[in-house]
Protein backbone atom coordinates (compact mmCIF):
# COMPACT_ATOMS: atom_id res chain seq x y z
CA UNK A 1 29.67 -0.75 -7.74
CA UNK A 2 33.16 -2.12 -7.14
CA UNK A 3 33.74 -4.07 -4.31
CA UNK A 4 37.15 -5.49 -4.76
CA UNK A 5 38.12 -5.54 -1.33
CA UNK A 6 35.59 -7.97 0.16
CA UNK A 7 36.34 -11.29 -0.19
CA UNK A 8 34.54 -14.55 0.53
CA UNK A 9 36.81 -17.11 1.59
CA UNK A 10 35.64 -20.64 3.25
CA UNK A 11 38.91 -21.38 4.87
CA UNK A 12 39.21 -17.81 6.22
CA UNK A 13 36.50 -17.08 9.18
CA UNK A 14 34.17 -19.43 8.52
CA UNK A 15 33.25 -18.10 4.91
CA UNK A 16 32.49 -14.52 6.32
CA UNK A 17 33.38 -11.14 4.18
CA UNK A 18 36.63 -10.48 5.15
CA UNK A 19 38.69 -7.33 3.76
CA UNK A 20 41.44 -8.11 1.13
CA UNK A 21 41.54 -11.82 2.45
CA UNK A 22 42.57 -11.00 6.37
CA UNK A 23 40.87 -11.94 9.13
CA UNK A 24 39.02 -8.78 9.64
CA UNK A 25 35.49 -9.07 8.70
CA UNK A 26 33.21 -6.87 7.01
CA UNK A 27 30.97 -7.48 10.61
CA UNK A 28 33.44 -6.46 12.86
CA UNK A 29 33.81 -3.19 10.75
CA UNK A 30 30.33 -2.49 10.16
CA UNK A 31 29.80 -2.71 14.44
CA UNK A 32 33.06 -0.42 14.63
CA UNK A 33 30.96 2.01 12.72
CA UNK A 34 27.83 1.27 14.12
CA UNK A 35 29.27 2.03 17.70
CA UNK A 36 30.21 5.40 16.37
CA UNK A 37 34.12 5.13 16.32
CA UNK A 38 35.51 7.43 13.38
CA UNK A 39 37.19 6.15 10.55
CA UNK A 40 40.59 7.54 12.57
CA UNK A 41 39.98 5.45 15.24
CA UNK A 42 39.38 2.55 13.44
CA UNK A 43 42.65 2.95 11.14
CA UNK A 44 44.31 3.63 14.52
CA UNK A 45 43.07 0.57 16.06
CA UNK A 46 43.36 -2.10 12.48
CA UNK A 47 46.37 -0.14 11.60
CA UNK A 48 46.64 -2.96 8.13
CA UNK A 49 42.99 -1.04 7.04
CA UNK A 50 42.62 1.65 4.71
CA UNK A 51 39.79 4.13 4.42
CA UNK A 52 38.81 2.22 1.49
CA UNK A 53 38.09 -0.64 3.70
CA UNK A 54 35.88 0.49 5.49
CA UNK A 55 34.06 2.62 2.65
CA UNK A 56 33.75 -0.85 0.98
CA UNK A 57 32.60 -2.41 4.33
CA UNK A 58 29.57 0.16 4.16
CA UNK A 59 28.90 -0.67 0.26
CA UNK A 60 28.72 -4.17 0.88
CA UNK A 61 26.15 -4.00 3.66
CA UNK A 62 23.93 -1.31 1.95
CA UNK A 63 24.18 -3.83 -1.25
CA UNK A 64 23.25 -6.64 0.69
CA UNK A 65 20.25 -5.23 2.59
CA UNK A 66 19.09 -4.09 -0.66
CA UNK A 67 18.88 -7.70 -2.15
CA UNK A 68 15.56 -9.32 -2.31
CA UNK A 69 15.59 -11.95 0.69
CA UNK A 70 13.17 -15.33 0.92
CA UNK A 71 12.00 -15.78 4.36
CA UNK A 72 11.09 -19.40 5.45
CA UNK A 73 8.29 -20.35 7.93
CA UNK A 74 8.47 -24.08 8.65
CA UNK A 75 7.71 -25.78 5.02
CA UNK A 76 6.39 -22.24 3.36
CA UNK A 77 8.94 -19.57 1.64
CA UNK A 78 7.71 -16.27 1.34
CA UNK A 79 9.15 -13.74 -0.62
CA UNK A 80 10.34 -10.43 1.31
């Protein structure tokens, strides 16, 4: 999987996943989604995206809640 369009920057918002270094995060795209607006609308709206974007947006958030996470309760780390 290619994700060549997410980038991880700590002087750009905070060290969030931004696309292609701007100050559009991988977040703010996923909740775009997530609050049903269509690809169109979103282009419409970040006109500096491209479909890519926000294909890449959806990768990266499917590959991340795929990872294996460690949960932490006080002093004890459990594996999830």
């Amino acid at each position: 999987m290619i994700l060549d369009r997410i980038t991880i920057n700590p002087n750009i918002c905070l060290g969030q996943p931004t696309i292609r270094g701007m100050r559009i995060t991988v977040s703010l795209v996923l909740n775009l989604v997530a609050n049903k607006m269509s690809f169109n609308e979103i282009l419409t709206a970040y006109p500096e995206l491209e479909e890519e974007d926000i294909l890449q947006s959806l990768r990266y958030a499917s590959w991340i809640s795929s990872e294996k996470t460690k949960i932490i309760y006080s002093d004890k780390i459990v594996n999830g």
